[in-house]
Protein backbone atom coordinates (compact mmCIF):
# COMPACT_ATOMS: atom_id res chain seq x y z
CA UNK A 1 -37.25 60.16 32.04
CA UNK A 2 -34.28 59.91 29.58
CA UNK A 3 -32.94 56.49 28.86
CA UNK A 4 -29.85 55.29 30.36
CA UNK A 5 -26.88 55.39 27.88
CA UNK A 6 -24.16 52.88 28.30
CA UNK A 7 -20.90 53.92 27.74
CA UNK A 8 -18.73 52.35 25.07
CA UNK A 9 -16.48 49.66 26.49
CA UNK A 10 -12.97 50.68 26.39
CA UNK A 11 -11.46 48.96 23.03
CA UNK A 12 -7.88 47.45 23.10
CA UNK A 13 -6.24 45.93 20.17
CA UNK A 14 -2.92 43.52 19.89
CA UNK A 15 -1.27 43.33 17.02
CA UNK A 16 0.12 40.02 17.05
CA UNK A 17 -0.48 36.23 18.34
CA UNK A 18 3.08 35.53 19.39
CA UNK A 19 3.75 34.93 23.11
CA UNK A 20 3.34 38.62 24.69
CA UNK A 21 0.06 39.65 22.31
CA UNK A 22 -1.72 36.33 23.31
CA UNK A 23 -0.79 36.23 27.00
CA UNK A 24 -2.05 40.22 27.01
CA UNK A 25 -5.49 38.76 24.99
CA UNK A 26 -6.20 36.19 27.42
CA UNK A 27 -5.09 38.68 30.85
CA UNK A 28 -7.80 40.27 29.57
CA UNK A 29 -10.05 38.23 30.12
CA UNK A 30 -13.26 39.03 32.21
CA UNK A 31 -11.78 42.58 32.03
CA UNK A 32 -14.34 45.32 30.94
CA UNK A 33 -13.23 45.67 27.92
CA UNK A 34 -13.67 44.59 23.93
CA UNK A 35 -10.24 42.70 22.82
CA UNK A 36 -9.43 42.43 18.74
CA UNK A 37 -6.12 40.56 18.22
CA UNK A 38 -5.05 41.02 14.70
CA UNK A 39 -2.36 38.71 12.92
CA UNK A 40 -1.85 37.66 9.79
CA UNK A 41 -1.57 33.65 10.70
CA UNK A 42 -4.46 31.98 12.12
CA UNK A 43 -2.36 30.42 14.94
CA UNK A 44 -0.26 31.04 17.77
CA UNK A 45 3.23 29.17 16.98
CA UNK A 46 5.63 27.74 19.98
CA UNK A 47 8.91 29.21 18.19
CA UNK A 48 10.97 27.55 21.01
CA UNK A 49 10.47 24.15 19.37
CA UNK A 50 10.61 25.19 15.67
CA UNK A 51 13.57 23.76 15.59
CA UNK A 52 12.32 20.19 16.14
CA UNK A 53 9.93 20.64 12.88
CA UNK A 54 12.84 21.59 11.16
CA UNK A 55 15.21 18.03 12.51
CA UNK A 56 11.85 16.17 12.23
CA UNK A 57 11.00 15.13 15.45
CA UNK A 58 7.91 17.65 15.66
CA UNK A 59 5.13 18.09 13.29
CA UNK A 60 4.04 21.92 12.46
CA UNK A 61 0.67 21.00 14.52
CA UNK A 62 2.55 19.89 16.97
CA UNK A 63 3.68 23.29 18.61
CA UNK A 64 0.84 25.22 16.57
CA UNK A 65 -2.42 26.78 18.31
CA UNK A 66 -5.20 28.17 16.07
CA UNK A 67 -5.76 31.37 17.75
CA UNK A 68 -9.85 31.41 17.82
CA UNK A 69 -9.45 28.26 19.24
CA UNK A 70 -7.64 29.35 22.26
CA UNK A 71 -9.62 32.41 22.69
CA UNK A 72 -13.10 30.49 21.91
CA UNK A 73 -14.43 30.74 25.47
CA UNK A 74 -13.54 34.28 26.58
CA UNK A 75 -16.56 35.91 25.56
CA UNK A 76 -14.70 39.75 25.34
CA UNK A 77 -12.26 38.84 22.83
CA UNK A 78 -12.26 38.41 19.09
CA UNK A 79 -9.67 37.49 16.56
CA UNK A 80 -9.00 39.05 13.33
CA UNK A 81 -6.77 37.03 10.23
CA UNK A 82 -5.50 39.87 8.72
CA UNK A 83 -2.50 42.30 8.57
CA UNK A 84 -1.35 45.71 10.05
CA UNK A 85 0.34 47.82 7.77
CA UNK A 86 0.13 51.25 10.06
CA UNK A 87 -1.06 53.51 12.89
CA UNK A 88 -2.69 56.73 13.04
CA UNK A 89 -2.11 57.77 16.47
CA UNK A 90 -3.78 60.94 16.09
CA UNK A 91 -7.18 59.08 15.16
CA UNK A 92 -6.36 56.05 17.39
CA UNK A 93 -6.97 53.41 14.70
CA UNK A 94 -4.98 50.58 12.62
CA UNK A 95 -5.06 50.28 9.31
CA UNK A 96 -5.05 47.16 8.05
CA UNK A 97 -4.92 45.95 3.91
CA UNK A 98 -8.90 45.92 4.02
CA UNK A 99 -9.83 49.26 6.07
CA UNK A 100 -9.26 50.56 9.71
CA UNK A 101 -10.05 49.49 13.30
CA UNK A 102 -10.30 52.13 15.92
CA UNK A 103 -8.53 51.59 19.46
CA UNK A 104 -8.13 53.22 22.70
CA UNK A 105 -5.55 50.83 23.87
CA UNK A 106 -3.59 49.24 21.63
CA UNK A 107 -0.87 46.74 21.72
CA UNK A 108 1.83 45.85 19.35
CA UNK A 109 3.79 42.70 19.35
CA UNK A 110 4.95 41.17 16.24
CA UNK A 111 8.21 40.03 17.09
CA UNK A 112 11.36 39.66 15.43
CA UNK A 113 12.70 38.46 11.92
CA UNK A 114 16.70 37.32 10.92
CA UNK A 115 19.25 39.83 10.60
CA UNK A 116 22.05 39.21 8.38
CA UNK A 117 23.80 42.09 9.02
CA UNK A 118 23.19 43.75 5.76
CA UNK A 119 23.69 41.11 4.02
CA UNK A 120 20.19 40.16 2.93
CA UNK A 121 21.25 38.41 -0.45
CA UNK A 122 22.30 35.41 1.91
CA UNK A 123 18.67 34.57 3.15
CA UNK A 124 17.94 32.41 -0.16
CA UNK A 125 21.29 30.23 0.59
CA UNK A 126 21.14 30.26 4.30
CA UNK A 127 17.66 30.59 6.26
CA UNK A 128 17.00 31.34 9.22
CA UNK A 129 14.08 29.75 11.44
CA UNK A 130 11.44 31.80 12.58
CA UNK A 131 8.04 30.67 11.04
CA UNK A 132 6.45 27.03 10.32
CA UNK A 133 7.22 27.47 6.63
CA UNK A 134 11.33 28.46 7.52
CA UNK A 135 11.14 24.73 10.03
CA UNK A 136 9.53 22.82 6.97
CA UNK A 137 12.17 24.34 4.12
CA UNK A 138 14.62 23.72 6.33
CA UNK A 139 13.75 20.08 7.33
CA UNK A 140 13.58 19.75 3.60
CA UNK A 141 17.29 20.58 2.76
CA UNK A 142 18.49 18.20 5.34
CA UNK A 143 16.88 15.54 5.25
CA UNK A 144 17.15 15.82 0.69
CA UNK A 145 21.06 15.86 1.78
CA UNK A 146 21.70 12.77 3.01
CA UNK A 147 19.00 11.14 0.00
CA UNK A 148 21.36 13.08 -2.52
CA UNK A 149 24.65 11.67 -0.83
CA UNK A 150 23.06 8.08 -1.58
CA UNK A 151 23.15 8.47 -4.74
CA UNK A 152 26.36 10.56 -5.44
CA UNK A 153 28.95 8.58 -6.67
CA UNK A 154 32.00 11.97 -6.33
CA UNK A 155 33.49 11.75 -3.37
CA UNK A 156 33.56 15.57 -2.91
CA UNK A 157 30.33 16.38 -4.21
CA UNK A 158 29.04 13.50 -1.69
CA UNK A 159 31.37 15.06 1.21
CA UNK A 160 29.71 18.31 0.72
CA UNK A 161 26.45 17.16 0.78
CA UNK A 162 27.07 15.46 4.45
CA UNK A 163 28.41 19.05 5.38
CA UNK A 164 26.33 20.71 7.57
CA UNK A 165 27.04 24.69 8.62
CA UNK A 166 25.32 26.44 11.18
CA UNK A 167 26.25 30.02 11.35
CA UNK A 168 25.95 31.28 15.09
CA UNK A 169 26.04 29.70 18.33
CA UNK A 170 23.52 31.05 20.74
CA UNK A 171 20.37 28.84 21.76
CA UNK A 172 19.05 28.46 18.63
CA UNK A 173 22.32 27.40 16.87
CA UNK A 174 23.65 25.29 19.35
CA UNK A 175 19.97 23.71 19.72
CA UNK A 176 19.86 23.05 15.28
CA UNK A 177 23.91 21.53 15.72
CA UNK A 178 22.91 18.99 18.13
CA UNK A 179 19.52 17.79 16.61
CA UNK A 180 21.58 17.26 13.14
CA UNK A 181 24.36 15.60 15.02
CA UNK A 182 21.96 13.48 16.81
CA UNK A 183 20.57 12.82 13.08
CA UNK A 184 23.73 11.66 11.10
CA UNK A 185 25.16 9.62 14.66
CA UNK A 186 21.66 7.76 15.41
CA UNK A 187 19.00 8.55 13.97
CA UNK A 188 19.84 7.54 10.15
CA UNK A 189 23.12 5.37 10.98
CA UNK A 190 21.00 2.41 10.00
CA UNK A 191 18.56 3.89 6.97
CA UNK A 192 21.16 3.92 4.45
CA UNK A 193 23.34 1.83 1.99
CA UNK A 194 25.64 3.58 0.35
CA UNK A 195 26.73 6.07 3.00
CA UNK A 196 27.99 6.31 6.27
CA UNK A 197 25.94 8.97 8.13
CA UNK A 198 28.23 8.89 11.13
CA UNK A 199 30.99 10.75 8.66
CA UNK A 200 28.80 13.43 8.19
CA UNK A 201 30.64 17.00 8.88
CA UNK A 202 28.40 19.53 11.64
CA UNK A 203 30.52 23.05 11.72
CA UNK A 204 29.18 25.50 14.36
CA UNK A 205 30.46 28.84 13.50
CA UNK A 206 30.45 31.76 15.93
CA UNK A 207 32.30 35.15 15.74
CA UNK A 208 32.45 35.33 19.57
CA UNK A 209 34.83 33.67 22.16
CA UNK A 210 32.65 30.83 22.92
CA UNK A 211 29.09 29.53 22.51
CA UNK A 212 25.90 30.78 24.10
CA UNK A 213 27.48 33.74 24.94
CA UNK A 214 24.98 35.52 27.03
CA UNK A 215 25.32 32.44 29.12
CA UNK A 216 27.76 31.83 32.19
CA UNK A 217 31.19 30.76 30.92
CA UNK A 218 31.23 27.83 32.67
CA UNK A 219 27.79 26.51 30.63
CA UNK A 220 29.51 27.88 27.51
CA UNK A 221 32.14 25.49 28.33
CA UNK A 222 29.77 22.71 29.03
CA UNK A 223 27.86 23.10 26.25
CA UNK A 224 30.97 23.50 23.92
CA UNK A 225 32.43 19.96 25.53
CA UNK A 226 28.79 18.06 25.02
CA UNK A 227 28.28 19.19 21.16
CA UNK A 228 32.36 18.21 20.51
CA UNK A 229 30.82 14.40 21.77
CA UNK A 230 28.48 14.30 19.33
CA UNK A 231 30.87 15.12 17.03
CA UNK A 232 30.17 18.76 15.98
CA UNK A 233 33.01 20.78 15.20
CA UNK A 234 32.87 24.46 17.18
CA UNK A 235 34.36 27.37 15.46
CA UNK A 236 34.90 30.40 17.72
CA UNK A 237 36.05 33.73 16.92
CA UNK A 238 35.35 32.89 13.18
CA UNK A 239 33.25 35.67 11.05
CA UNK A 240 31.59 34.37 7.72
CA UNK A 241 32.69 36.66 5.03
CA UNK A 242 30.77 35.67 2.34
CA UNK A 243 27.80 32.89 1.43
CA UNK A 244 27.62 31.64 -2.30
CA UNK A 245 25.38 29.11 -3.28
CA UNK A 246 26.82 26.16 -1.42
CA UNK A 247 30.15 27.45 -0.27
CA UNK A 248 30.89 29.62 2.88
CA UNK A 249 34.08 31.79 3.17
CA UNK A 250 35.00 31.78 6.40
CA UNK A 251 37.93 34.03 8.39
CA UNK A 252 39.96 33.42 11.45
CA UNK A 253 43.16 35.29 12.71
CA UNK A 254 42.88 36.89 9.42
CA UNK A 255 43.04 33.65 7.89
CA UNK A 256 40.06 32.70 4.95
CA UNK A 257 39.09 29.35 4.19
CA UNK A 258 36.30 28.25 1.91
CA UNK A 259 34.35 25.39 2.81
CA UNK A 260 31.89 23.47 0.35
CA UNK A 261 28.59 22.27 2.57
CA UNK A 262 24.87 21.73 0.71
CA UNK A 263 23.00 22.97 3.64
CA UNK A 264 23.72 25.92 5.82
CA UNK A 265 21.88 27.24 8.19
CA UNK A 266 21.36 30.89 9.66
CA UNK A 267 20.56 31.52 13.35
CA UNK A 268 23.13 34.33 14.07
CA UNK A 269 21.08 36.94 14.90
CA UNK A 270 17.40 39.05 14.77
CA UNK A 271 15.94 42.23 13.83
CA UNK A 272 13.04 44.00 14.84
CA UNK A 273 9.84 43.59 12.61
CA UNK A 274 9.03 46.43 9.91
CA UNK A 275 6.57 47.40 12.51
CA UNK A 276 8.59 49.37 14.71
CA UNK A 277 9.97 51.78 11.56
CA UNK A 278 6.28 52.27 11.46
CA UNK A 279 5.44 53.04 15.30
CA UNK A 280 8.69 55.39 14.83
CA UNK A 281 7.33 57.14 11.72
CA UNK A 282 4.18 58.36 13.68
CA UNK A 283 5.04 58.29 16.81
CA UNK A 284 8.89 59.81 16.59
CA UNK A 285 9.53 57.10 18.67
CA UNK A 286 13.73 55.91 18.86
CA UNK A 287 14.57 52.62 17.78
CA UNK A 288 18.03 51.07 18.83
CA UNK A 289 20.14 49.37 16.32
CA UNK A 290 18.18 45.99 15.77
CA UNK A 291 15.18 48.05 15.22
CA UNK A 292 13.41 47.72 18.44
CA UNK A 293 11.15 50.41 19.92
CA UNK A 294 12.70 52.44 22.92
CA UNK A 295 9.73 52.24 25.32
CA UNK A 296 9.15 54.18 28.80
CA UNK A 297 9.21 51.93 32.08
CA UNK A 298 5.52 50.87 31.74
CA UNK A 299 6.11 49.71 27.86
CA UNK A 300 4.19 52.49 26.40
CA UNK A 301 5.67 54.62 23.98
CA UNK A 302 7.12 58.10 24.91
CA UNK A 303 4.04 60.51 24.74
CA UNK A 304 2.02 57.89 23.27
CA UNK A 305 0.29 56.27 26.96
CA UNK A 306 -1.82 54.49 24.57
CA UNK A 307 0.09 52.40 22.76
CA UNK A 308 2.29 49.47 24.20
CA UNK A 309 5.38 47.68 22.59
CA UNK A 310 6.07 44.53 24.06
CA UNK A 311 8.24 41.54 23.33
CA UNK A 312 10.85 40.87 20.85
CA UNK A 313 10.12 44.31 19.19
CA UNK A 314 10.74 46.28 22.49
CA UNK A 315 13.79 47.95 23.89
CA UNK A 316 12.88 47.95 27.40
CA UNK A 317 16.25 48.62 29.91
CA UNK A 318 16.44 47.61 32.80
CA UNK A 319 18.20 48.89 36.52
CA UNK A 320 21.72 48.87 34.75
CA UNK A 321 20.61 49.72 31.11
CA UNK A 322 20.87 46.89 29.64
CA UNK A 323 17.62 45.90 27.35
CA UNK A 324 15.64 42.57 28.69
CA UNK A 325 16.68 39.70 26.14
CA UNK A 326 14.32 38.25 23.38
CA UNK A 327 12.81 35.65 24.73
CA UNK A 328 9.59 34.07 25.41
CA UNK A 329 9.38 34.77 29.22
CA UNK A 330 10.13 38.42 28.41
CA UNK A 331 7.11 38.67 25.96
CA UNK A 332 4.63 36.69 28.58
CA UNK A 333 5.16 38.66 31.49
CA UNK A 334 5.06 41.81 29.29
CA UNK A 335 1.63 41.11 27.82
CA UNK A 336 -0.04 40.06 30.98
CA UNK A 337 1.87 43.12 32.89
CA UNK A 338 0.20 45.87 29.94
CA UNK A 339 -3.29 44.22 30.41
CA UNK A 340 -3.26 44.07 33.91
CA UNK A 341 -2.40 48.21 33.29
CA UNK A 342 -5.39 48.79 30.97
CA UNK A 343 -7.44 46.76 33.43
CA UNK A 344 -5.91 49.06 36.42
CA UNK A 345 -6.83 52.38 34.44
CA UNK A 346 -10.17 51.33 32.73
CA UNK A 347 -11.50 50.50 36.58
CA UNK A 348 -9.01 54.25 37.74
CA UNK A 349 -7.30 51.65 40.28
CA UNK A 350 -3.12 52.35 41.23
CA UNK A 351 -1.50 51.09 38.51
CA UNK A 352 1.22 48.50 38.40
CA UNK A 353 5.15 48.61 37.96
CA UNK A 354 7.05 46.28 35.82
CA UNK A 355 9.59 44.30 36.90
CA UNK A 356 10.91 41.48 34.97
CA UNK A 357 11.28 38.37 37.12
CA UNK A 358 14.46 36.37 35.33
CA UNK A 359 13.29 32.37 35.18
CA UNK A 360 16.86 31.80 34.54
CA UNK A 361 17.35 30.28 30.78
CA UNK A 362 17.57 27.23 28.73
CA UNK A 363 19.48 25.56 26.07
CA UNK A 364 19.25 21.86 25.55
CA UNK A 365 22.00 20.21 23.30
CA UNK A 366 20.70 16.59 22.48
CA UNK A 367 18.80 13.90 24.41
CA UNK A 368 19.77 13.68 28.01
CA UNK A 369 22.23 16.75 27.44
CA UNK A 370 21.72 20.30 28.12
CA UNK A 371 22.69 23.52 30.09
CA UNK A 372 20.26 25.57 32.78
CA UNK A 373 20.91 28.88 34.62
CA UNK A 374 18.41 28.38 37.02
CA UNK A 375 18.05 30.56 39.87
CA UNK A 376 22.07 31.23 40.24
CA UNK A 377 22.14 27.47 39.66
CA UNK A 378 24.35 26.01 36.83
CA UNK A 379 23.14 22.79 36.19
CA UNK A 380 24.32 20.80 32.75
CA UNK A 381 23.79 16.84 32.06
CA UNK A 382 20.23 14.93 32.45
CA UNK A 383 18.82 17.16 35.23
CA UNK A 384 19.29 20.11 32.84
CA UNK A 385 17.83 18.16 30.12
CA UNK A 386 15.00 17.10 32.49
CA UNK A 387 14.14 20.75 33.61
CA UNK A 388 13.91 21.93 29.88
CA UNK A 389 11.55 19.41 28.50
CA UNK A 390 9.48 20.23 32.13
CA UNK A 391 9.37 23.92 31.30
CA UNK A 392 8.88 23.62 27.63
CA UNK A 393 5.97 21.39 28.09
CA UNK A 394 4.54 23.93 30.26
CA UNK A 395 4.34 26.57 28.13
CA UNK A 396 2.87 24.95 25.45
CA UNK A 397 -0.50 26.56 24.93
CA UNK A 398 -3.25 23.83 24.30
CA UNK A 399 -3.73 20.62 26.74
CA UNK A 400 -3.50 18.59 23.54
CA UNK A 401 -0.35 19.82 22.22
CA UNK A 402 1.39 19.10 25.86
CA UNK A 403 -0.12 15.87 25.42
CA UNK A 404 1.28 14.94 21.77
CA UNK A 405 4.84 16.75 22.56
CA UNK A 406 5.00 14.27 25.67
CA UNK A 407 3.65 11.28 23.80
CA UNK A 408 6.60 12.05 21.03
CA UNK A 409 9.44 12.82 23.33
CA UNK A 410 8.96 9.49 25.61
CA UNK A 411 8.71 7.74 21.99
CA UNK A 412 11.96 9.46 20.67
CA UNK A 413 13.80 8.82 23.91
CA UNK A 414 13.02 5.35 23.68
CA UNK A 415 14.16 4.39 19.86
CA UNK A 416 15.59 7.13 18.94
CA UNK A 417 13.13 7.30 15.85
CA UNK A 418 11.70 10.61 14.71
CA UNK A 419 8.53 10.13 13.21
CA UNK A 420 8.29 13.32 10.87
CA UNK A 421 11.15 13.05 8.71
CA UNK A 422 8.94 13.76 5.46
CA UNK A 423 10.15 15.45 2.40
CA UNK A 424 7.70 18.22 1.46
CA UNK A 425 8.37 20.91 -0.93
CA UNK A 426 10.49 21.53 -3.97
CA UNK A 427 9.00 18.49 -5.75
CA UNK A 428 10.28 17.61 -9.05
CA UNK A 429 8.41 17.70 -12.40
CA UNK A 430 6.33 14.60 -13.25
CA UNK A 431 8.61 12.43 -15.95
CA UNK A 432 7.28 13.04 -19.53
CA UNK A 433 6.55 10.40 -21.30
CA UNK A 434 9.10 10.09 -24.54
CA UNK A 435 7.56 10.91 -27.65
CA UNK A 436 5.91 7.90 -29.37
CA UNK A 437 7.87 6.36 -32.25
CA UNK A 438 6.50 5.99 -35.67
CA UNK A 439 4.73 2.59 -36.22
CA UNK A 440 5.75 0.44 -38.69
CA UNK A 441 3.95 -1.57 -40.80
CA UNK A 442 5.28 -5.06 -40.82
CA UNK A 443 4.37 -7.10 -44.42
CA UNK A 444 2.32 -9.52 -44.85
CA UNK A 445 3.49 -12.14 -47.45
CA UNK A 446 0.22 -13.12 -49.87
């Protein structure tokens, strides 16, 4: 009698620990199948709240999961720290820098990066936020602006160092405005001597009608009203024209204007990552103007059933042809939709449809303000405010990061402190000691 053989399990690999590669990893989970997520970080990062690192209320750790971690007790799945540089459909493998792993499912998400619109050379004068090390530069040149207007004695160098510019007004914008608003009018109002932080100048420029524009109107207008209270200034239908060092040429109604400001920030918009010229190289795959994959109704790409695009690097349309937005709850359901797919095929069960349930979305403005499109709902004010910190909470990954997040929020809402306001990076050189002057011999009278 010959022995009996096994087969092979069937071996799916993500590319990618963002939201839609490790909510695929962990749908996978008692599946019959071997799982390798690949990424180059060793953690899965909650970008929703970067922007709390970057006004210091949140630590790095604080919205930061170390991948093996979270995938330590599902016995089918491994992580790899490393990076994809390509495919090879034909071969079903990824290459990585340090050799090849084979596939017969495989699963890309790595997300999105900024897009300046072909304007690259502005990224060193005005980042964006997408990573931990973009929150922690970025907390850096704020929080160094208000120590450098303590000790600036010129008026107008010490005006533009309390300027603060944030270039587009969706979400992530409108979130960074507030949190610096709520900075210069609270927060440090008290921690300094020689300046006023109250005075301190927070321009929101967007080239649209209004802010949040994929929003309702009416929320736009809600939002707009609660960030003029704290005292940023909204700029609508304003382009920026040009970013030099610390000065921003700005242009409405044909009308430029320069404006002097040490810190400017860049959340007007996002491209597709490299990874999707890739998948287009082998696969002759489309990609729409930000760079995103054009994927079939079940996420694959066209005559590629094996290979899945999901999340921010996906152009998926939906009934009226209109791709689903980039955000988190389109990555999640994605992932867990393609595993439960692979699961459906591997065990030659009917496989599923997608369809995108919309959880409505979320933009909070400062503490106790904030705007929700929540099942047809418009709801702005405290029970807005309540329903995002509910949901965000939620969707943190780890028990002990809800835990912390909660623990620092009641904290914050109670003395308006914020704990991580640390200086880290771009330390200056250790004084040199001056040079040691010749002794001198003093007489000695006999």
């Amino acid at each position: 009698m010959e022995p009996v053989t096994t087969p092979p399990k069937h071996r799916v690999v993500i590319i990618g620990g963002g939201f839609g590669g490790l909510y695929a990893a962990q749908s996978l989970n008692r599946a019959d199948v071997e799982v390798t997520l690949i990424d180059k970080r060793n953690f899965h990062l909650f970008q929703p709240l970067l922007y709390q690192v970057a006004t210091g209320t949140l630590s790095p750790a604080d919205i930061s999961s170390p991948l093996r971690s979270v995938l330590s007790r599902q016995k089918n799945a491994r992580v790899l720290m490393e990076e994809a540089i390509d495919i090879d459909p034909e071969n079903h493998q990824v290459v990585t820098r340090r050799g090849t792993i084979p596939y017969d499912s495989l699963i890309v998400a790595t997300g999105a990066s900024h897009h300046y619109f072909g304007n690259d050379q502005w990224k060193d004068d005005a980042p964006g936020l997408k990573t931990v090390e973009d929150a922690v530069e970025m907390r850096r040149r704020i929080f160094s602006a208000f120590e450098a207007a303590e000790k600036e004695t010129d008026p107008e160098k010490r005006r533009a160092l309390l300027t603060f510019m944030v270039v587009g007004a969706g979400p992530t914008g409108v979130e960074i405005a507030g949190a610096i608003a709520e900075l210069a009018k609270e927060t440090l109002k008290n921690d300094f001597r020689s300046i006023d932080t109250t005075e301190a100048q927070i321009l929101l420029v967007e080239g649209l009608d209004r802010v949040l524009p994929p929003y309702p109107a009416d929320l736009s207008v809600k939002a707009a009203e609660s960030l003029e209270k704290l005292g940023v200034t909204v700029r609508t239908k304003t382009k920026v024209i040009n970013i030099d060092g610390e000065t921003v040429t700005l242009e409405y109604n044909d009308e430029r204007e320069v404006i002097s400001a040490k810190t400017i920030i860049w959340a007007a918009g996002v491209k597709a990552s490299g990874v999707g010229r890739v998948i287009s190289d082998r696969t002759g795959a489309s990609l729409d103007r930000a760079g995103r994959v054009m994927v079939e109704p079940d996420m694959s790409v066209p005559n590629h059933p094996n290979i899945f695009v999901i999340g921010d690097l996906a152009h998926w349309a939906d009934s009226e042809g209109k791709p689903l937005p980039g955000i988190a709850p389109v990555a999640m359901q994605a992932g867990k939709f393609v595993a439960k797919l692979i699961k459906a095929r591997v065990e030659s069960k009917a496989l599923p449809v997608f369809k995108y349930q919309d959880l409505g979305s979320l933009a909070v403005i400062a503490q106790n303000k904030a705007v929700a499109n929540v099942g047809g709902f418009h709801l702005s004010g405290f029970i807005a405010w309540f329903i995002w910190i509910v949901a965000h909470v939620y969707f943190l990954i780890e028990f002990d990061n809800k835990l912390v997040v909660m623990i620092q929020w009641a904290w914050n809402y109670i003395t308006r402190a914020r704990g991580a306001r640390i200086i880290t990076g771009g330390v200056p050189a250790p004084i040199e000691a001056p040079p040691a002057r010749p002794r001198q011999e003093t007489p000695v009278e006999v």
